[in-house]
C-alpha atoms as a PDB file:
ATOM      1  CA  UNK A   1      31.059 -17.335 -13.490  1.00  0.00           C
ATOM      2  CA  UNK A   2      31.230 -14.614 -15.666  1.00  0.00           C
ATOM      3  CA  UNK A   3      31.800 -15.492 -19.990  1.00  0.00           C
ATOM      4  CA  UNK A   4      32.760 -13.179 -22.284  1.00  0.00           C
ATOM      5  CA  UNK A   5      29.957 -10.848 -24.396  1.00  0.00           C
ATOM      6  CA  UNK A   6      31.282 -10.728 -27.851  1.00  0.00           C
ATOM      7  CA  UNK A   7      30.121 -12.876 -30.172  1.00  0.00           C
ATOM      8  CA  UNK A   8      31.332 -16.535 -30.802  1.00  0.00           C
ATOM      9  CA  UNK A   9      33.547 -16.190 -27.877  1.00  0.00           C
ATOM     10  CA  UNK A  10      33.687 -19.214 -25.040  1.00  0.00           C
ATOM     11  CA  UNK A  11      36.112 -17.544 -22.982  1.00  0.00           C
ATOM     12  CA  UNK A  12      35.436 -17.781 -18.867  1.00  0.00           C
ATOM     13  CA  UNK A  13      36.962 -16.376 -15.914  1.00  0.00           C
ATOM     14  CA  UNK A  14      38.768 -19.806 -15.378  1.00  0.00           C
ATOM     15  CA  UNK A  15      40.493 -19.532 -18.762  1.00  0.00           C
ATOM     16  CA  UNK A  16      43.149 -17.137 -17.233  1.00  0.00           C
ATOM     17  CA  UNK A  17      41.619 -13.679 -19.381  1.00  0.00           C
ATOM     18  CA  UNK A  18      41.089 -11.002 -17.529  1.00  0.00           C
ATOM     19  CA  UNK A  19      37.612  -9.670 -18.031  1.00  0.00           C
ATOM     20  CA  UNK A  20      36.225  -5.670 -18.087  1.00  0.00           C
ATOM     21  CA  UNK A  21      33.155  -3.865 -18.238  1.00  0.00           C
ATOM     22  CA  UNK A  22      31.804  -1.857 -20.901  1.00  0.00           C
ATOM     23  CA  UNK A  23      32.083   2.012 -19.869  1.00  0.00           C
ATOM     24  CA  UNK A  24      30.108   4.214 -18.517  1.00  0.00           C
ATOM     25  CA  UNK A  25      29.799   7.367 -17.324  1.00  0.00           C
ATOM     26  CA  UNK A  26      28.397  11.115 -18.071  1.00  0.00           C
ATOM     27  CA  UNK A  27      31.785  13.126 -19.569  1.00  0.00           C
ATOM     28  CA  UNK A  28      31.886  13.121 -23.170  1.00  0.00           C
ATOM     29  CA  UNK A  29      34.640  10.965 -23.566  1.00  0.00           C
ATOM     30  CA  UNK A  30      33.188   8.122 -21.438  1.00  0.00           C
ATOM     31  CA  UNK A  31      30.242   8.102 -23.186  1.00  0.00           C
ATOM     32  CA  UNK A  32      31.976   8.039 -26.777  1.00  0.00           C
ATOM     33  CA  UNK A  33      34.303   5.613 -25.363  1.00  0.00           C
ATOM     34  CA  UNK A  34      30.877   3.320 -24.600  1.00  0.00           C
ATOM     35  CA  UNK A  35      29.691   4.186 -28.112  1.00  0.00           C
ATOM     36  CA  UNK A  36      32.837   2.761 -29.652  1.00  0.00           C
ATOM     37  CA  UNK A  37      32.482  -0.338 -27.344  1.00  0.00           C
ATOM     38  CA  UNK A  38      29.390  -1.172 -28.226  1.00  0.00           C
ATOM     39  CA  UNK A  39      29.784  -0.584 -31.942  1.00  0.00           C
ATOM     40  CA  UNK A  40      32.852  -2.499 -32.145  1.00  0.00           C
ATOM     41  CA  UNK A  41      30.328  -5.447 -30.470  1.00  0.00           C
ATOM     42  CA  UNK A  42      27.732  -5.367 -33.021  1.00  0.00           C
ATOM     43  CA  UNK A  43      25.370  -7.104 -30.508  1.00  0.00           C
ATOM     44  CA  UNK A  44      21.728  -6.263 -32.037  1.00  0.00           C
ATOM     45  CA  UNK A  45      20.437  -8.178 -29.188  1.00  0.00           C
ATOM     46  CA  UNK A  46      20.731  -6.069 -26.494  1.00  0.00           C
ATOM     47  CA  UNK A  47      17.779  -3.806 -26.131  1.00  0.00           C
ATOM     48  CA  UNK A  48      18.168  -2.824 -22.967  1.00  0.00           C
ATOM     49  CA  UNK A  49      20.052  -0.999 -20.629  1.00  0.00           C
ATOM     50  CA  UNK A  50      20.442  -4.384 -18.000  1.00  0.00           C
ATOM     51  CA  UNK A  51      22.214  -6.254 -20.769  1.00  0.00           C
ATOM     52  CA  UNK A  52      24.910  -4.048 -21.577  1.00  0.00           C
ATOM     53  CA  UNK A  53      25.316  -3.273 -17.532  1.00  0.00           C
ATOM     54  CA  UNK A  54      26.054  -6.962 -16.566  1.00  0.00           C
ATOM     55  CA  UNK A  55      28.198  -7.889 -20.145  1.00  0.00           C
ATOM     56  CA  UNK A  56      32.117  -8.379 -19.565  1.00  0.00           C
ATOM     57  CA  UNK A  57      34.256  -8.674 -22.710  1.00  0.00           C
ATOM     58  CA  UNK A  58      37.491 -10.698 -21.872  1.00  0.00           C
ATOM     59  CA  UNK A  59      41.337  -9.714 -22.726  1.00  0.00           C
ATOM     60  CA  UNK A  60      41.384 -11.988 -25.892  1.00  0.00           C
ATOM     61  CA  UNK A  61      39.290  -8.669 -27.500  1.00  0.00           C
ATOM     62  CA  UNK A  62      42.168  -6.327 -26.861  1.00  0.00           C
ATOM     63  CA  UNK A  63      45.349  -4.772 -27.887  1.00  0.00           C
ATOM     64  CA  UNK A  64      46.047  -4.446 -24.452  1.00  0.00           C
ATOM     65  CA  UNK A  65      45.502  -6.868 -21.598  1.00  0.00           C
ATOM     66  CA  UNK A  66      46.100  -3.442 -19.136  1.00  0.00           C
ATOM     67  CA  UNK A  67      42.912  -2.401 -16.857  1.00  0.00           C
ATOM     68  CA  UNK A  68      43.542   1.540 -17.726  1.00  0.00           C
ATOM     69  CA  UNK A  69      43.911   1.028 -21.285  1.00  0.00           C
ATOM     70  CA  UNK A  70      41.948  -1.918 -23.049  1.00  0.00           C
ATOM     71  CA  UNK A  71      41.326  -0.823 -26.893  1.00  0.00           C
ATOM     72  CA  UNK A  72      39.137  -3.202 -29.335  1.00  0.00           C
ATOM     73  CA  UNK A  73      41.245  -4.641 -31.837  1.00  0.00           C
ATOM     74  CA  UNK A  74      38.696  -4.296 -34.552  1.00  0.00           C
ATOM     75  CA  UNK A  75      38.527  -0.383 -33.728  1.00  0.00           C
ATOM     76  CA  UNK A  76      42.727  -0.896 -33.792  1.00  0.00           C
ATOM     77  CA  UNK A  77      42.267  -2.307 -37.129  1.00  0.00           C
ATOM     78  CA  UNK A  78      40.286  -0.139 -38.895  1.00  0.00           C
ATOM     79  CA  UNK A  79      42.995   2.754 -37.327  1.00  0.00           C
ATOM     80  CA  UNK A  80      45.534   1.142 -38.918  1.00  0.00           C
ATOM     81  CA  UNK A  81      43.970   0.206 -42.260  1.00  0.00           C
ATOM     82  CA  UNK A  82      43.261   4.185 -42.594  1.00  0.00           C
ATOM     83  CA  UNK A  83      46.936   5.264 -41.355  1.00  0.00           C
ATOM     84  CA  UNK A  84      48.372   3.206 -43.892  1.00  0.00           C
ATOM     85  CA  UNK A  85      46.112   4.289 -46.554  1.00  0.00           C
ATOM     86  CA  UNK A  86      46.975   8.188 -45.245  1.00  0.00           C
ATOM     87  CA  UNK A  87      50.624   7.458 -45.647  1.00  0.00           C
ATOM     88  CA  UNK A  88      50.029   6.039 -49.539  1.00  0.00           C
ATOM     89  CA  UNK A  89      48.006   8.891 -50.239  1.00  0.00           C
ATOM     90  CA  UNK A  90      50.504  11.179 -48.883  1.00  0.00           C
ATOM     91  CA  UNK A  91      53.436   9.734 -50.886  1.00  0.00           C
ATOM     92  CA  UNK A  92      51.607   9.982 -53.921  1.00  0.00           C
ATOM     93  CA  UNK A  93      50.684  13.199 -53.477  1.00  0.00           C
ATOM     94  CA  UNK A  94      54.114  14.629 -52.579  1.00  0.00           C
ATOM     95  CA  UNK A  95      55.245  12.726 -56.038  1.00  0.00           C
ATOM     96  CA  UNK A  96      52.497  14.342 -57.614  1.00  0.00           C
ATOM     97  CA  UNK A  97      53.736  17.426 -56.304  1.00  0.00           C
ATOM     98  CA  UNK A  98      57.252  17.002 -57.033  1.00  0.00           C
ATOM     99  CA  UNK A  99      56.608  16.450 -60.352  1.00  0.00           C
ATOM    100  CA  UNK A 100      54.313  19.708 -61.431  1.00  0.00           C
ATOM    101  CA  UNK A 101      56.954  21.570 -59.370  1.00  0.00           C
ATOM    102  CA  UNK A 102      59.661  19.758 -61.611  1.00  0.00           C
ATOM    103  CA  UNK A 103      61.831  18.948 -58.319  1.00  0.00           C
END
């Protein structure tokens, strides 16, 4: 019975989660997508290719409980930490702006 990969977490197959591989593949954009996985993991432990080919992470690790479009929600964090400090920087810029332009 498979258990989840990510550290600290108990989850099993009988726990109702739905469970997915890491991903793999040769295109660019699988392999980034891997490299993402697996940083978001932070699993020093695995040193070998065997390891990372049998690990499932379950749904709880998600945005999205969908097959086609699981995301990490620490990667989803760290998004939306940098959006929002975008937008600030953005509004006080444009202030900034407004005010040497004496709008």
């Amino acid at each position: 019975m498979p258990t989840c990969s990510a550290v600290g977490c108990e989850n099993r197959t009988s726990s109702g989660v739905k469970f997915f591989r890491i991903p793999a593949g040769s295109h660019p954009f699988q392999k980034n997508r891997r490299h993402l996985w697996l940083q978001a993991l932070k699993r020093e432990d695995w040193d070998n290719a065997a390891a990372v080919k049998e690990a499932r992470i379950c749904s709880a690790h998600f945005i999205s409980a969908e097959e086609d479009i699981p995301f990490p929600k620490r990667e989803y964090d760290d998004l939306n930490l940098r959006y929002c400090q975008l937008q600030e920087d953005y509004v006080n810029l444009r202030q900034e702006f407004d005010t040497l332009c004496g709008l």
